[in-house]
N, C-alpha and C. Protein backbone atom coordinates (compact mmCIF):
# COMPACT_ATOMS: atom_id res chain seq x y z
N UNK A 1 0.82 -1.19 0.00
CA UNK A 1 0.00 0.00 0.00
C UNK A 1 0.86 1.26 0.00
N UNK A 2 1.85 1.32 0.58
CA UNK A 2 2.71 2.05 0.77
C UNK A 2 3.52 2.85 -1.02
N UNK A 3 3.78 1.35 -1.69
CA UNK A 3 4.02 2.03 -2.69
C UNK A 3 3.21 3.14 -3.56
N UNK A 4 1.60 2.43 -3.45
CA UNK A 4 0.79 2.83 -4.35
C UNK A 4 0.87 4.60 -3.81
N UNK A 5 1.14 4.85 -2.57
CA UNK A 5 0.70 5.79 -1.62
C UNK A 5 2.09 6.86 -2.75
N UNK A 6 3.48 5.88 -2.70
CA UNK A 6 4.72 6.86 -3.47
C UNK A 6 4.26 7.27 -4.83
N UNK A 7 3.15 6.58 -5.78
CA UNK A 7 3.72 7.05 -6.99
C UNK A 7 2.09 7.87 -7.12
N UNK A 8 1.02 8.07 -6.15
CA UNK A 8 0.44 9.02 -5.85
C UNK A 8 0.90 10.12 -5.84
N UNK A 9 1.96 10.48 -4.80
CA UNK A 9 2.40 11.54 -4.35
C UNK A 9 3.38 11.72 -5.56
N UNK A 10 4.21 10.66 -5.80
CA UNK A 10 5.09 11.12 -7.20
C UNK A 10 4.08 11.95 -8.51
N UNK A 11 2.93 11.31 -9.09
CA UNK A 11 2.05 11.84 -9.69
C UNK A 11 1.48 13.14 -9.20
N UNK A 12 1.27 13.74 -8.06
CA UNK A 12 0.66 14.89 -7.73
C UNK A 12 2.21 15.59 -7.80
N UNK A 13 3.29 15.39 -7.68
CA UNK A 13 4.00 16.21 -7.85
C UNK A 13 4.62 16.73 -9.32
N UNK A 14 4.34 15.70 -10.01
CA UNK A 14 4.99 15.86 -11.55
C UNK A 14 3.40 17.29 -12.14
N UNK A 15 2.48 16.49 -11.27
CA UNK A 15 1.74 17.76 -12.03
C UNK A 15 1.61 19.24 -11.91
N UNK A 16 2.11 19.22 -10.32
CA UNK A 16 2.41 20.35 -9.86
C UNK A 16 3.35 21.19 -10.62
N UNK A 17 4.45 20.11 -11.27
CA UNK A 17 5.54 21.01 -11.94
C UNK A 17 5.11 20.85 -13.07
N UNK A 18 4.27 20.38 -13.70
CA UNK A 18 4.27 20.76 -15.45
C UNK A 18 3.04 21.11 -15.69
N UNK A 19 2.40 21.37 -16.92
CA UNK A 19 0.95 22.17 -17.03
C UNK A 19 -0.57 20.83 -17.27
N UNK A 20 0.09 19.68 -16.72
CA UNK A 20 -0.99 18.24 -16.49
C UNK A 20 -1.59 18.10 -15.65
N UNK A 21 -3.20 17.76 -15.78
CA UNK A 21 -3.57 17.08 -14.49
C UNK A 21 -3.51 15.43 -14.36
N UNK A 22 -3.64 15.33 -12.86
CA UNK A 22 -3.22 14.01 -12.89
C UNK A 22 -3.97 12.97 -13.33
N UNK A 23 -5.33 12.86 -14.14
CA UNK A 23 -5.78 12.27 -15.43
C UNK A 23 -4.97 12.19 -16.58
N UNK A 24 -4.43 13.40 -16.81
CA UNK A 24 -4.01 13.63 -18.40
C UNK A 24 -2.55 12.40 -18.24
N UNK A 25 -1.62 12.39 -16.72
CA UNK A 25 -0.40 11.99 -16.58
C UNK A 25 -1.22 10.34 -16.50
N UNK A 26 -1.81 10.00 -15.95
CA UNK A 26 -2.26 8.53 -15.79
C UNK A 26 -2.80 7.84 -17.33
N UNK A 27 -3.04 9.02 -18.25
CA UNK A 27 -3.83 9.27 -19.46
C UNK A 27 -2.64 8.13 -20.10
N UNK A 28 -1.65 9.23 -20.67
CA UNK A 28 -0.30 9.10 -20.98
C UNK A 28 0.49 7.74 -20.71
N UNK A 29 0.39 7.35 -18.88
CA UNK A 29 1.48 5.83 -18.39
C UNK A 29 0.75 5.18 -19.35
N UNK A 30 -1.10 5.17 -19.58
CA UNK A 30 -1.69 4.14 -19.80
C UNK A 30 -0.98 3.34 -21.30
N UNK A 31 -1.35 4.75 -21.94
CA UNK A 31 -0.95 4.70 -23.36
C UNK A 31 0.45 3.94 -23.79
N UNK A 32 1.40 4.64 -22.89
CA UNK A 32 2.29 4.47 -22.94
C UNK A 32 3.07 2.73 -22.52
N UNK A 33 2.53 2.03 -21.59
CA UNK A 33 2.43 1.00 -21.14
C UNK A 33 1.49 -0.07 -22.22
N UNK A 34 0.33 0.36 -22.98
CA UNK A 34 -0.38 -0.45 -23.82
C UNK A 34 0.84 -0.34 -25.14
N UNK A 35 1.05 0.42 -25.30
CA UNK A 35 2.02 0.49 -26.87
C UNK A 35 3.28 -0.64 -26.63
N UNK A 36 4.17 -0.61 -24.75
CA UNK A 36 5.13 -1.31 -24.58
C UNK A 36 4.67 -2.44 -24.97
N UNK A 37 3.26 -3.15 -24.21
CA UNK A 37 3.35 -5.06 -24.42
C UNK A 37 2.85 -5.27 -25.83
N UNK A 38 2.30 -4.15 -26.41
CA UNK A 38 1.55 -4.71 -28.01
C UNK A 38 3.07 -4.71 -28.94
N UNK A 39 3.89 -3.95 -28.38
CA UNK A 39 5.55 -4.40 -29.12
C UNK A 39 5.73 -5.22 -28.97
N UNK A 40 5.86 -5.39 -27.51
CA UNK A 40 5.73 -7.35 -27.26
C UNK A 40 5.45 -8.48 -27.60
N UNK A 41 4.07 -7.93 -27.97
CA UNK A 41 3.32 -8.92 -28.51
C UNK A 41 3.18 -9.28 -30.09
N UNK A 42 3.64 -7.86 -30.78
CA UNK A 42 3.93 -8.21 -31.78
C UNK A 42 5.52 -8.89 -32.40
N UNK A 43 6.28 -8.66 -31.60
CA UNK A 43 7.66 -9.46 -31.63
C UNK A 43 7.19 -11.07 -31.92
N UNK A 44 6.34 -11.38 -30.99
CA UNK A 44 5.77 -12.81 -31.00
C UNK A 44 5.12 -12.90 -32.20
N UNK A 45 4.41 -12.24 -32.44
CA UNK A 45 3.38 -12.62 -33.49
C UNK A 45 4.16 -12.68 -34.68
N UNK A 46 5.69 -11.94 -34.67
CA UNK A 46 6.13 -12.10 -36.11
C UNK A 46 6.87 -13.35 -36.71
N UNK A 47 7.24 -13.87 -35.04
CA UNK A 47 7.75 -15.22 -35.06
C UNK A 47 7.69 -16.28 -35.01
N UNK A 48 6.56 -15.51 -35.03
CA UNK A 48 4.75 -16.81 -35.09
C UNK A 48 4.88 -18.06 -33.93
N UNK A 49 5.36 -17.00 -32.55
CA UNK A 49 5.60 -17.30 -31.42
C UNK A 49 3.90 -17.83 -30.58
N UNK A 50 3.13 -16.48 -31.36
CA UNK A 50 1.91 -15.95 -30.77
C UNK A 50 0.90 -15.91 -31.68
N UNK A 51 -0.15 -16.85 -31.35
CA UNK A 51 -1.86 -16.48 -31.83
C UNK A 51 -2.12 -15.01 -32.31
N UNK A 52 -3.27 -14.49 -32.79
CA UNK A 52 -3.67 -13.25 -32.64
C UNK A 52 -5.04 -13.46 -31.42
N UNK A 53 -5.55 -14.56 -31.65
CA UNK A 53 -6.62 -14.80 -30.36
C UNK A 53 -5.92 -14.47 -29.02
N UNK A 54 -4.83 -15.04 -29.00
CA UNK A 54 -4.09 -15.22 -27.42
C UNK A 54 -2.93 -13.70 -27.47
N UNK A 55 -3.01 -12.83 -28.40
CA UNK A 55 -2.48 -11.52 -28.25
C UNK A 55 -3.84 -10.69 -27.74
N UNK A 56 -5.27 -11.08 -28.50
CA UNK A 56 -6.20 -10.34 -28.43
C UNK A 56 -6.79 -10.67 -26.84
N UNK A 57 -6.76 -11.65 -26.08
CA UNK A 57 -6.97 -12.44 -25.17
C UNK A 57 -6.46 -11.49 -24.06
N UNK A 58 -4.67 -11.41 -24.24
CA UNK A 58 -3.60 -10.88 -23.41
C UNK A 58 -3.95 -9.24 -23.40
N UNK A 59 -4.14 -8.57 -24.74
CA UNK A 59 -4.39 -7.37 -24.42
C UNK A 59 -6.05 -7.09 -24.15
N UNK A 60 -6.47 -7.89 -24.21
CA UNK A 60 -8.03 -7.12 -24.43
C UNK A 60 -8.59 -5.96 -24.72
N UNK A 61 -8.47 -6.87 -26.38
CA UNK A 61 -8.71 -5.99 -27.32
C UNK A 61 -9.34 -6.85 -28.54
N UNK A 62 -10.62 -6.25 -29.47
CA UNK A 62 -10.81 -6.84 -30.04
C UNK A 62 -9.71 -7.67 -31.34
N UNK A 63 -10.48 -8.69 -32.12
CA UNK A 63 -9.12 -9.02 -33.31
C UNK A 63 -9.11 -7.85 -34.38
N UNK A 64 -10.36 -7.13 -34.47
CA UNK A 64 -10.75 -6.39 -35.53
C UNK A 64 -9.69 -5.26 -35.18
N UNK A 65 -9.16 -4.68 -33.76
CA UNK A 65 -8.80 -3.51 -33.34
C UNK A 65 -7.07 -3.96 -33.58
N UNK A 66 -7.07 -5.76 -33.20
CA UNK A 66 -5.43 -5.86 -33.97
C UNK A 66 -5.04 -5.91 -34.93
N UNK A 67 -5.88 -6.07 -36.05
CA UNK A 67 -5.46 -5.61 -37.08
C UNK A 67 -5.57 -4.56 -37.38
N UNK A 68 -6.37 -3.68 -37.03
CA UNK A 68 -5.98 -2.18 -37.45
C UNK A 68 -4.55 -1.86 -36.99
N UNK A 69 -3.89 -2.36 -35.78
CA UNK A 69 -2.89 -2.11 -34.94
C UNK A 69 -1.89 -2.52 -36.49
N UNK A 70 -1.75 -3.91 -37.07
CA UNK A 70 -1.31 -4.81 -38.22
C UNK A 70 -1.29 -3.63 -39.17
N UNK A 71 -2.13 -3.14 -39.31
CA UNK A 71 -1.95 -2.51 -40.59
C UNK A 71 -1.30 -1.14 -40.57
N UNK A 72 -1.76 -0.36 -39.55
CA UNK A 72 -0.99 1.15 -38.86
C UNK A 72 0.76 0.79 -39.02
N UNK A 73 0.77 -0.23 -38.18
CA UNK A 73 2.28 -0.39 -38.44
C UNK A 73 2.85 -1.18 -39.44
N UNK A 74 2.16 -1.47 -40.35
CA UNK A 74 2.44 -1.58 -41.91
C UNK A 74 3.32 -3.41 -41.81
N UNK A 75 2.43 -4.34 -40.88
CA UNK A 75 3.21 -5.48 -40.61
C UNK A 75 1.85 -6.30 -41.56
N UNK A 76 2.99 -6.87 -42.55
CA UNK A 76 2.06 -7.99 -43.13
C UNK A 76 1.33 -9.37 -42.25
N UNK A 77 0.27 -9.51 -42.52
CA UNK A 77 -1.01 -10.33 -42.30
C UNK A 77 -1.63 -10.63 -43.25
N UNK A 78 -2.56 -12.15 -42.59
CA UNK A 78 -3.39 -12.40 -43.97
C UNK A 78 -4.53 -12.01 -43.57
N UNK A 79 -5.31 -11.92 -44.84
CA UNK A 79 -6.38 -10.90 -44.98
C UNK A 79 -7.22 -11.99 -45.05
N UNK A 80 -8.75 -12.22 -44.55
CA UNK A 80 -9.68 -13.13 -45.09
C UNK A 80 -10.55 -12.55 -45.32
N UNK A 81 -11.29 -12.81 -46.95
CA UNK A 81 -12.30 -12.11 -47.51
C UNK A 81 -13.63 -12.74 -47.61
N UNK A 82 -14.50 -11.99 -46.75
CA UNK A 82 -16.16 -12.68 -46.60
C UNK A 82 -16.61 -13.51 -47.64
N UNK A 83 -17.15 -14.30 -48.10
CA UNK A 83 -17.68 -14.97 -48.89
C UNK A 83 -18.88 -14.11 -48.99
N UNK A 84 -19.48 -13.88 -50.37
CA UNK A 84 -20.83 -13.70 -50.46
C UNK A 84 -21.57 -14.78 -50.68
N UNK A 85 -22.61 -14.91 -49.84
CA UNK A 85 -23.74 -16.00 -50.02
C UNK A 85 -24.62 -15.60 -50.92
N UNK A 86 -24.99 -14.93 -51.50
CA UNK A 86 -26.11 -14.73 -52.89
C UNK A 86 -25.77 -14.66 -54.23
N UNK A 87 -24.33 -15.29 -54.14
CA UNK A 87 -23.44 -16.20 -55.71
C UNK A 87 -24.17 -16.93 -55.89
């Protein structure tokens, strides 16, 4: 408890000194911490270490939202194209 109590007070102080509130700074770790393990996770995925179910699983996040992630960072994937049923 004690820690949680340090990076409270660490957080009220970083905002004190810069023009953030301490939403915008918790805003930011979040972001900043989701981008670290989806590197992660994509390291795996290139080495086909890792599922996209069990990346989507780990981050919780949809599959639809990892491939947008797939495609932003311009990492090849396969694409599967709906079948139309009224052929």
């Amino acid at each position: 408890m004690s820690n949680l109590k340090d990076i409270k007070s660490e957080i009220e102080k970083y905002a004190n000194d810069s023009n953030l509130t301490e939403l915008q700074i918790v805003d930011r770790l979040q972001k900043h911490y989701f981008e670290k393990k989806v590197n992660e996770n994509l390291k795996l995925y290139k080495k086909g270490k890792k599922k996209v179910s069990e990346i989507t699983k780990d981050l919780k996040i949809s599959p639809r939202k990892f491939y947008a992630i797939l495609e932003q960072k311009k990492i090849e994937h396969k694409k599967y194209k709906k079948i139309d049923s009224n052929i």
